[in-house]
PDB file of N, CA and C in Angstrom:
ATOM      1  N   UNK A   1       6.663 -49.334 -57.402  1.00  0.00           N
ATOM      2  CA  UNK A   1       7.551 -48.316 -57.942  1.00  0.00           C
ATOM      3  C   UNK A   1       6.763 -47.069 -58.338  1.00  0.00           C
ATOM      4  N   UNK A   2       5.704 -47.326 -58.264  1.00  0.00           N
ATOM      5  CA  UNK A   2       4.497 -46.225 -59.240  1.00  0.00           C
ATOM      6  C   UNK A   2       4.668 -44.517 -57.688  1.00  0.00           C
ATOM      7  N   UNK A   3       4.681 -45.073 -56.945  1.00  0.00           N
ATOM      8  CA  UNK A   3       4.600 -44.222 -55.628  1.00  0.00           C
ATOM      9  C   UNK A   3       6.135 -43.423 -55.569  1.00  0.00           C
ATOM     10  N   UNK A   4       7.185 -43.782 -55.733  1.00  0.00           N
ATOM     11  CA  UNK A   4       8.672 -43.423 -55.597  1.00  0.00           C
ATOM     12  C   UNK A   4       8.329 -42.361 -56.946  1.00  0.00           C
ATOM     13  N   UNK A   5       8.725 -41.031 -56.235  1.00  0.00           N
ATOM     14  CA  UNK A   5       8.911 -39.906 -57.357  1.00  0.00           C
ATOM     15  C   UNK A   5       9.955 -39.309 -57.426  1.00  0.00           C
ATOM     16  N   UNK A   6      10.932 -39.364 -56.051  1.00  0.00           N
ATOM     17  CA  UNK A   6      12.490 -39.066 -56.397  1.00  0.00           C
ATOM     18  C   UNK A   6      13.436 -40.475 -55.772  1.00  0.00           C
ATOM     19  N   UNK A   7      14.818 -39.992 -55.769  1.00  0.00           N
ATOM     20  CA  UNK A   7      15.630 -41.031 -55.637  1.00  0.00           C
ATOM     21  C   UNK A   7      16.845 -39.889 -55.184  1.00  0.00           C
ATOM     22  N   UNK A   8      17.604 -40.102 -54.148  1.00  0.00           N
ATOM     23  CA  UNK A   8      18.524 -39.083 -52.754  1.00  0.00           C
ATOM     24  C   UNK A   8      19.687 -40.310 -53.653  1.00  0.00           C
ATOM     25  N   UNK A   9      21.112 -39.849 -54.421  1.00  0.00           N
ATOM     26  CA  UNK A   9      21.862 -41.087 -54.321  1.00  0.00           C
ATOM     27  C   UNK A   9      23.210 -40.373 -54.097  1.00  0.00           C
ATOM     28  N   UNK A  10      24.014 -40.985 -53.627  1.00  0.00           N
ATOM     29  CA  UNK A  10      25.428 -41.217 -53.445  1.00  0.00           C
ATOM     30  C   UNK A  10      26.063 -42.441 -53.147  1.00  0.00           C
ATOM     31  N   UNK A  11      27.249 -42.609 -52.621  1.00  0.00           N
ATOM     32  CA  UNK A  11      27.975 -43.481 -52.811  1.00  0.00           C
ATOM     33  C   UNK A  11      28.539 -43.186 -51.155  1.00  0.00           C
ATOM     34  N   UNK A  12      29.229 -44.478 -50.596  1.00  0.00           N
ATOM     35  CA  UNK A  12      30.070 -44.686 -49.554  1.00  0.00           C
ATOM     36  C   UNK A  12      30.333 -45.896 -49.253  1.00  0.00           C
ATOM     37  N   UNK A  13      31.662 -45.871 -48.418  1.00  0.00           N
ATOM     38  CA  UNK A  13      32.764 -47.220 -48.436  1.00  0.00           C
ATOM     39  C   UNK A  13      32.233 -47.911 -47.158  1.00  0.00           C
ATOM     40  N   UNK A  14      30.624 -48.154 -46.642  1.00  0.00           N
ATOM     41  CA  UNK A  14      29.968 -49.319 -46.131  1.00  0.00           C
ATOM     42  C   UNK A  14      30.210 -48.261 -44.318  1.00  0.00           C
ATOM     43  N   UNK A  15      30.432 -47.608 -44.045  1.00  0.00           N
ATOM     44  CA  UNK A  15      31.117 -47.314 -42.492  1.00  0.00           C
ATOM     45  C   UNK A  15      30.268 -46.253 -42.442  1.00  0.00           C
ATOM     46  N   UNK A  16      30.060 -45.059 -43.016  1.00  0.00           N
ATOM     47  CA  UNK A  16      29.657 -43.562 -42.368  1.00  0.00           C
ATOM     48  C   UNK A  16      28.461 -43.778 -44.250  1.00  0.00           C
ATOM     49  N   UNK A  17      27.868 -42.117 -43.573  1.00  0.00           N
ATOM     50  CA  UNK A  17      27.054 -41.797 -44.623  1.00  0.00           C
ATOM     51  C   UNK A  17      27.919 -40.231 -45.357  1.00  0.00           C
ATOM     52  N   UNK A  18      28.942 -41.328 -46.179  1.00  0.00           N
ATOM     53  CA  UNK A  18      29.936 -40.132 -46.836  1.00  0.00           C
ATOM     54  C   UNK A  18      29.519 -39.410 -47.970  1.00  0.00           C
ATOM     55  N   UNK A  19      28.310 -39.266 -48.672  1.00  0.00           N
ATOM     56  CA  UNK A  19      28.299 -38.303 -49.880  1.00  0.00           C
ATOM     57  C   UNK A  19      29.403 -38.558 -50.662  1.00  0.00           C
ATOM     58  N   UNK A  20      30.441 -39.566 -51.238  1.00  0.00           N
ATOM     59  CA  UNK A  20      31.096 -39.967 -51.940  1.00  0.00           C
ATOM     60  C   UNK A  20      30.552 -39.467 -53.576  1.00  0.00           C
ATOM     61  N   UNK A  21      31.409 -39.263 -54.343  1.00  0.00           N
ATOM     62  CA  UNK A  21      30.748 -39.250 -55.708  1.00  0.00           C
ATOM     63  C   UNK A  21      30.450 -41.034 -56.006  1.00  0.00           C
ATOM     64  N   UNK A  22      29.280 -40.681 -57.541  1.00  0.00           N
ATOM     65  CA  UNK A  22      29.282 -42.254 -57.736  1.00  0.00           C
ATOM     66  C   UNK A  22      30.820 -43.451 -58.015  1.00  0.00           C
ATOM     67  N   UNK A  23      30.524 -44.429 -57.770  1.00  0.00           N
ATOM     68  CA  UNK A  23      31.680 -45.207 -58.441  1.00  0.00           C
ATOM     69  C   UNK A  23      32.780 -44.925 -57.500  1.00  0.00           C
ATOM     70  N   UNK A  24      33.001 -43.959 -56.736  1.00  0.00           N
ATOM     71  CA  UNK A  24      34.118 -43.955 -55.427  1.00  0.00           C
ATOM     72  C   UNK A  24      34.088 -44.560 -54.123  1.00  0.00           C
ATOM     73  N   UNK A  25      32.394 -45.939 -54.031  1.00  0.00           N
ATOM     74  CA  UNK A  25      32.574 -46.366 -52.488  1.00  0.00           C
ATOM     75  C   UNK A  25      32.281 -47.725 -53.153  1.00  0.00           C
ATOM     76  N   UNK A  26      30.893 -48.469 -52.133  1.00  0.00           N
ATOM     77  CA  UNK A  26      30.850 -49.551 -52.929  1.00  0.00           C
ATOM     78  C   UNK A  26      29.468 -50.084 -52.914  1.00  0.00           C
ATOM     79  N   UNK A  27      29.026 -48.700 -53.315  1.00  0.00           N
ATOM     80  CA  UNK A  27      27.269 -49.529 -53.616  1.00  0.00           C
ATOM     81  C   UNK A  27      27.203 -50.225 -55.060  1.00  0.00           C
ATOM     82  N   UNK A  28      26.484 -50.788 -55.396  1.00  0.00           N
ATOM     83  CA  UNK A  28      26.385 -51.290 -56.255  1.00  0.00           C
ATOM     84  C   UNK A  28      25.498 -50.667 -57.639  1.00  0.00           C
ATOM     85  N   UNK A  29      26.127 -49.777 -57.927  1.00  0.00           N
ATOM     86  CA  UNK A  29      25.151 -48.585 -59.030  1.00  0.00           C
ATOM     87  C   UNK A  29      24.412 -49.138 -59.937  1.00  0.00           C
ATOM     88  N   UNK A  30      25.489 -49.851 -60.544  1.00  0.00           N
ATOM     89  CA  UNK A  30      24.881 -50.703 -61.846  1.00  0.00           C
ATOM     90  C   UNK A  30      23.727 -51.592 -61.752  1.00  0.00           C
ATOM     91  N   UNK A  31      23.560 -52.837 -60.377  1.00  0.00           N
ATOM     92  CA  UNK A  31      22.260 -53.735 -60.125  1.00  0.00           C
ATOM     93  C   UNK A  31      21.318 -52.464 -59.335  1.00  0.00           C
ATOM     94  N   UNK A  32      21.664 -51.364 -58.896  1.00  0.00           N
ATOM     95  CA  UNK A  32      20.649 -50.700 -58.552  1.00  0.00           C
ATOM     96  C   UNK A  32      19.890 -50.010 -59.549  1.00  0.00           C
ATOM     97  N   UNK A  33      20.209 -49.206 -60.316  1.00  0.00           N
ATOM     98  CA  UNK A  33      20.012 -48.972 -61.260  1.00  0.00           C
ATOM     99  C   UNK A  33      19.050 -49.277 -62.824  1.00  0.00           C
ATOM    100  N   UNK A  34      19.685 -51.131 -62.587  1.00  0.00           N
ATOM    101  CA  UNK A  34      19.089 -51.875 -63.405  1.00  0.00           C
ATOM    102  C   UNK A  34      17.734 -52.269 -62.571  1.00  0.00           C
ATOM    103  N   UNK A  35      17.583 -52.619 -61.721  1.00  0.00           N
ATOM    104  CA  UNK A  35      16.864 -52.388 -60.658  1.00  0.00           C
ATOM    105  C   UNK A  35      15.539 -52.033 -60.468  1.00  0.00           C
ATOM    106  N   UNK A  36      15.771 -50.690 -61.064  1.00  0.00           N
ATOM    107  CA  UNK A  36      14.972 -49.093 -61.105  1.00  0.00           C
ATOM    108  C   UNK A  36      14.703 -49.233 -62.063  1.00  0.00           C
ATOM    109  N   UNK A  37      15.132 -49.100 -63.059  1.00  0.00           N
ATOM    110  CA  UNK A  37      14.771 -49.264 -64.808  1.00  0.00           C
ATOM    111  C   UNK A  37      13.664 -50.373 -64.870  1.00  0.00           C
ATOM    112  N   UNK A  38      14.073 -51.579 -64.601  1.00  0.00           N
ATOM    113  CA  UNK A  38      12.829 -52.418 -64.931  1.00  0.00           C
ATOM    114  C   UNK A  38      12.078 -52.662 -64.641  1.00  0.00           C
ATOM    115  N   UNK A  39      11.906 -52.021 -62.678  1.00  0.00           N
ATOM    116  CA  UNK A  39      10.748 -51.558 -62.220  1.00  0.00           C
ATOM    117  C   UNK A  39       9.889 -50.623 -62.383  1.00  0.00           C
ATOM    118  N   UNK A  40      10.175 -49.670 -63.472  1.00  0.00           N
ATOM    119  CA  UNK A  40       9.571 -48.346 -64.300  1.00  0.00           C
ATOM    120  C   UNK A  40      10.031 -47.650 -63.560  1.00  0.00           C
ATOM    121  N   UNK A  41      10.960 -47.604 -62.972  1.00  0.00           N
ATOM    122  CA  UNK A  41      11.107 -45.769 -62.172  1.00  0.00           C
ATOM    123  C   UNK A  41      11.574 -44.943 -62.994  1.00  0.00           C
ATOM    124  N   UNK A  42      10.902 -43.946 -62.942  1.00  0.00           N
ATOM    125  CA  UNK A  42      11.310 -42.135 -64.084  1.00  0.00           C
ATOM    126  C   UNK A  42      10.775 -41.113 -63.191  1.00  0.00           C
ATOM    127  N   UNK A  43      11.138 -41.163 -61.966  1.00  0.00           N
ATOM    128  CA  UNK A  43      11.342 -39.863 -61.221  1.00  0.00           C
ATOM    129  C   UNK A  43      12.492 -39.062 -61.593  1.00  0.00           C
ATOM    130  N   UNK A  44      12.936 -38.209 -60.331  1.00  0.00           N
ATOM    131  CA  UNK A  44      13.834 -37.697 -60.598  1.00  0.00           C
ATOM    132  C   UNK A  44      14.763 -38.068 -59.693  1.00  0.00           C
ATOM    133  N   UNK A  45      16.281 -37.919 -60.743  1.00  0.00           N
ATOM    134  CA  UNK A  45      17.231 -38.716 -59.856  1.00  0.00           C
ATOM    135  C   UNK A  45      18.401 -37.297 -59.507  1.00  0.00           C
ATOM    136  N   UNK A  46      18.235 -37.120 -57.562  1.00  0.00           N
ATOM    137  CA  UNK A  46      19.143 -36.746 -56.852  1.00  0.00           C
ATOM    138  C   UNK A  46      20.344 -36.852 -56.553  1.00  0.00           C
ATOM    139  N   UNK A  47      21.410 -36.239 -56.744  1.00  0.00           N
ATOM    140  CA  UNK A  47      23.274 -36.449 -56.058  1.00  0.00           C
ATOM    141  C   UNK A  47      23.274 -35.718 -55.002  1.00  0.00           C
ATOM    142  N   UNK A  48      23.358 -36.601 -54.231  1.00  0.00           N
ATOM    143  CA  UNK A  48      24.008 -36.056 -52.909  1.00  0.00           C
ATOM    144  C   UNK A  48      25.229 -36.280 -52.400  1.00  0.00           C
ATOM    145  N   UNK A  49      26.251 -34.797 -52.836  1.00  0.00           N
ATOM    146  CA  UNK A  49      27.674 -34.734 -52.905  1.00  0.00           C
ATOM    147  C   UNK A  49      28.745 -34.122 -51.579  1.00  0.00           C
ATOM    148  N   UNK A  50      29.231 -34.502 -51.384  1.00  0.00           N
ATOM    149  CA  UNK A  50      29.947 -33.737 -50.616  1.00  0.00           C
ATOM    150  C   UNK A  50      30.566 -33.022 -51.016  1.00  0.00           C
ATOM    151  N   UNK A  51      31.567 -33.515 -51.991  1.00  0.00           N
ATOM    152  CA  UNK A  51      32.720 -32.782 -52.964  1.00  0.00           C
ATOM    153  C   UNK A  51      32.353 -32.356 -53.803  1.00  0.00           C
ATOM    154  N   UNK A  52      32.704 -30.334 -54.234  1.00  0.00           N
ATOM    155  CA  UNK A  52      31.595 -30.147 -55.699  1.00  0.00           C
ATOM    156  C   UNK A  52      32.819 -30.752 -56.906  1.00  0.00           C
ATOM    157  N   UNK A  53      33.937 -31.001 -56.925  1.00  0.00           N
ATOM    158  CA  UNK A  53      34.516 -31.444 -57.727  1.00  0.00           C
ATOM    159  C   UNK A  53      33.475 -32.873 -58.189  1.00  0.00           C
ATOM    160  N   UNK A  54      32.961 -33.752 -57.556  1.00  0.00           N
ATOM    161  CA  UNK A  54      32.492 -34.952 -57.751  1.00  0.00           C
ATOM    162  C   UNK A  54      30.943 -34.971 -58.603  1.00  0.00           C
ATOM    163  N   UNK A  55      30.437 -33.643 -58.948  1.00  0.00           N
ATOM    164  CA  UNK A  55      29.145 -33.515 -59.523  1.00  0.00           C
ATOM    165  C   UNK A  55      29.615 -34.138 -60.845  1.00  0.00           C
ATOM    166  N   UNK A  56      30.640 -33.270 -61.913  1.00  0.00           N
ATOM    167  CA  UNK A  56      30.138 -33.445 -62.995  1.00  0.00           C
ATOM    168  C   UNK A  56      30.868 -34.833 -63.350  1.00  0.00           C
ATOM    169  N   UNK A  57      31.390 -35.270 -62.618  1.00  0.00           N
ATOM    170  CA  UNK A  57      31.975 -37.240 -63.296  1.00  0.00           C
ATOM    171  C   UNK A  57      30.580 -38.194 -62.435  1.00  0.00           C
ATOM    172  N   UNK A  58      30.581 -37.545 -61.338  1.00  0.00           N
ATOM    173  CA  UNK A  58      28.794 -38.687 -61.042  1.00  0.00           C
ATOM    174  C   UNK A  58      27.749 -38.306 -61.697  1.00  0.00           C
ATOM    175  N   UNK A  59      27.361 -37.077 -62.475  1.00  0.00           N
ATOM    176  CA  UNK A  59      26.304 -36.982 -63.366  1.00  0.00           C
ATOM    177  C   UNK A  59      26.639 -37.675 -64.353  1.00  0.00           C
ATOM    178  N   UNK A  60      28.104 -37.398 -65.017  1.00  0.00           N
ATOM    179  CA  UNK A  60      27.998 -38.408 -66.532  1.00  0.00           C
ATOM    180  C   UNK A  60      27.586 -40.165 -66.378  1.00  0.00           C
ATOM    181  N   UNK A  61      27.960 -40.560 -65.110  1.00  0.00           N
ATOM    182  CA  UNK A  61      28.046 -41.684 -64.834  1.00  0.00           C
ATOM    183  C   UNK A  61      26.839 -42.439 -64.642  1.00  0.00           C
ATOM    184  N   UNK A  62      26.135 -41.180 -64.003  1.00  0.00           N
ATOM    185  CA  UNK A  62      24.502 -41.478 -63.436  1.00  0.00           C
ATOM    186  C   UNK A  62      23.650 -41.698 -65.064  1.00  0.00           C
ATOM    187  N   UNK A  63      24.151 -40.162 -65.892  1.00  0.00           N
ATOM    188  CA  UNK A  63      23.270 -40.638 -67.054  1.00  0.00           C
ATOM    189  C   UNK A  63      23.573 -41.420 -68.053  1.00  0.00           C
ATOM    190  N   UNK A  64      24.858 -41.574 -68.446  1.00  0.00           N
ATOM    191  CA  UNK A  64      25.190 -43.177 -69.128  1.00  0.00           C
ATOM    192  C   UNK A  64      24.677 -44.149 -68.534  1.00  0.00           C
ATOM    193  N   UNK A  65      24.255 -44.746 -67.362  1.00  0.00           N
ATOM    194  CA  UNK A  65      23.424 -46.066 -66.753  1.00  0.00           C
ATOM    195  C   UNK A  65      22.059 -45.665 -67.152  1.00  0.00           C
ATOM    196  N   UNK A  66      21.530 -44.366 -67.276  1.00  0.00           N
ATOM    197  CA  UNK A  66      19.963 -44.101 -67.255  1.00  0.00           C
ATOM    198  C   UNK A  66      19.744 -44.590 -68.852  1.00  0.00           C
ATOM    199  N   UNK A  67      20.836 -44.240 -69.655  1.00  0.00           N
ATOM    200  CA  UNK A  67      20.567 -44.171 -70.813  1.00  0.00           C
ATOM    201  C   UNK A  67      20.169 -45.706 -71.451  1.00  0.00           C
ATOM    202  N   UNK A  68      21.671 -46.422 -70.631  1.00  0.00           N
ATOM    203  CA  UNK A  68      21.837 -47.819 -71.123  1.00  0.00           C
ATOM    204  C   UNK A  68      20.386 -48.253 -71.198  1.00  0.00           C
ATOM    205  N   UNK A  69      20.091 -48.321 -69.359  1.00  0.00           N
ATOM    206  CA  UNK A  69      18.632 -49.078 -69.061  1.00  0.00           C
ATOM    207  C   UNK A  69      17.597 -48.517 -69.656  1.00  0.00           C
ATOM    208  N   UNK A  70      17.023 -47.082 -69.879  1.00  0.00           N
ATOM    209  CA  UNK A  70      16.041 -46.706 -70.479  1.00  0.00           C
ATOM    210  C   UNK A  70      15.958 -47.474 -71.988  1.00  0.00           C
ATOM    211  N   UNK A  71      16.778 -47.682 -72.513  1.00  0.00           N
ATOM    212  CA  UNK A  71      17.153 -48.242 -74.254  1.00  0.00           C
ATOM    213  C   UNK A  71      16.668 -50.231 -73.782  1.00  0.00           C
ATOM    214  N   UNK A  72      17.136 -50.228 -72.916  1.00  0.00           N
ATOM    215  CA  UNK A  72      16.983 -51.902 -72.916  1.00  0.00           C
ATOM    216  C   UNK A  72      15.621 -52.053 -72.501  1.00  0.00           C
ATOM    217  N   UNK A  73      14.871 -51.232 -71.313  1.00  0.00           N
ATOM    218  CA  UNK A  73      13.342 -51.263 -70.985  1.00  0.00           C
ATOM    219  C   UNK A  73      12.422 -50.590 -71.245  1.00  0.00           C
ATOM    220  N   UNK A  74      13.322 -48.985 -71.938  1.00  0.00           N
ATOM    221  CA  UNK A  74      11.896 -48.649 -72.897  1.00  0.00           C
ATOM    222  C   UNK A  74      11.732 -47.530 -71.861  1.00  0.00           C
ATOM    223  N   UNK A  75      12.416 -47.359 -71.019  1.00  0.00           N
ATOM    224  CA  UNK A  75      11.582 -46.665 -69.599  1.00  0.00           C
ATOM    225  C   UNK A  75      12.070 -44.852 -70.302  1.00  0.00           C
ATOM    226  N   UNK A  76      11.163 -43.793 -70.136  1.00  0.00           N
ATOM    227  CA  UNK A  76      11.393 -43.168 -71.007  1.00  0.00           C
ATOM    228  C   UNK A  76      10.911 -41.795 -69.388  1.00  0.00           C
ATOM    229  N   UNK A  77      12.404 -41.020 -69.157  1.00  0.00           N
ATOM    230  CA  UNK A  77      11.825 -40.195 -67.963  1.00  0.00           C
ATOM    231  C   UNK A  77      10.885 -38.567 -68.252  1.00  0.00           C
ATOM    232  N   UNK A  78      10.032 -38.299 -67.088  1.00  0.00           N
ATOM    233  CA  UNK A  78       8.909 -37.955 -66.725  1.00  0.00           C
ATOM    234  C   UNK A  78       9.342 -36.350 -67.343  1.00  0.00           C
ATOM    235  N   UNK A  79       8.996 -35.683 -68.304  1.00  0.00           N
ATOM    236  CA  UNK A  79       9.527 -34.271 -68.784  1.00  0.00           C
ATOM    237  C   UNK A  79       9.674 -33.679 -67.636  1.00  0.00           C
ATOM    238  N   UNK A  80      10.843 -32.681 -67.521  1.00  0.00           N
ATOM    239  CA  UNK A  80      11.317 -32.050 -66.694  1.00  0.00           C
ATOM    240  C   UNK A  80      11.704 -31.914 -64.992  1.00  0.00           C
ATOM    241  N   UNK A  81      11.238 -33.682 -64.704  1.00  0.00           N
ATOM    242  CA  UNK A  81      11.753 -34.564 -63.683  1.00  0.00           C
ATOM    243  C   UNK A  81      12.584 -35.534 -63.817  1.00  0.00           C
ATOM    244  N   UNK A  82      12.669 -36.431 -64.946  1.00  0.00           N
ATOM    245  CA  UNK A  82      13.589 -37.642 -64.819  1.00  0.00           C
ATOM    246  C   UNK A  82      15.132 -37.157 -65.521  1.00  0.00           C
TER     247      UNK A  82
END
């Protein structure tokens, strides 16, 4: 995990590479996530959107999970990257 310095994420319903906001296809955010956290990752984390309506409900979403896991592993992100 020490090598991974960013992270490209979106979401899609398993068929095409749709830029979905988070939580609208069916990756699995939450075990990915948790995932990342306890493997130390504190890069920086990318949305890749199609819809600009879909930024600001997949950012809240993205950083409520960062928050949860950072609090449970301590993982604390990289100033002005994570």
């Amino acid at each position: 995990m020490s090598r991974l310095v960013a992270l490209h994420l979106s979401d899609n319903a398993g068929e095409q590479d749709e830029h979905l906001g988070l939580g609208q296809g069916k990756v699995p955010l939450e075990s990915m996530v948790a995932w990342l956290a306890a493997g130390g990752f504190c890069g920086a984390w990318v949305l890749e959107l199609r819809h600009p309506g879909d930024l600001l409900p997949s950012a809240a979403k993205l950083h409520h999970l960062r928050q949860q896991y950072q609090a449970v592993y301590g993982i604390e992100p990289v100033p002005g990257i994570g």
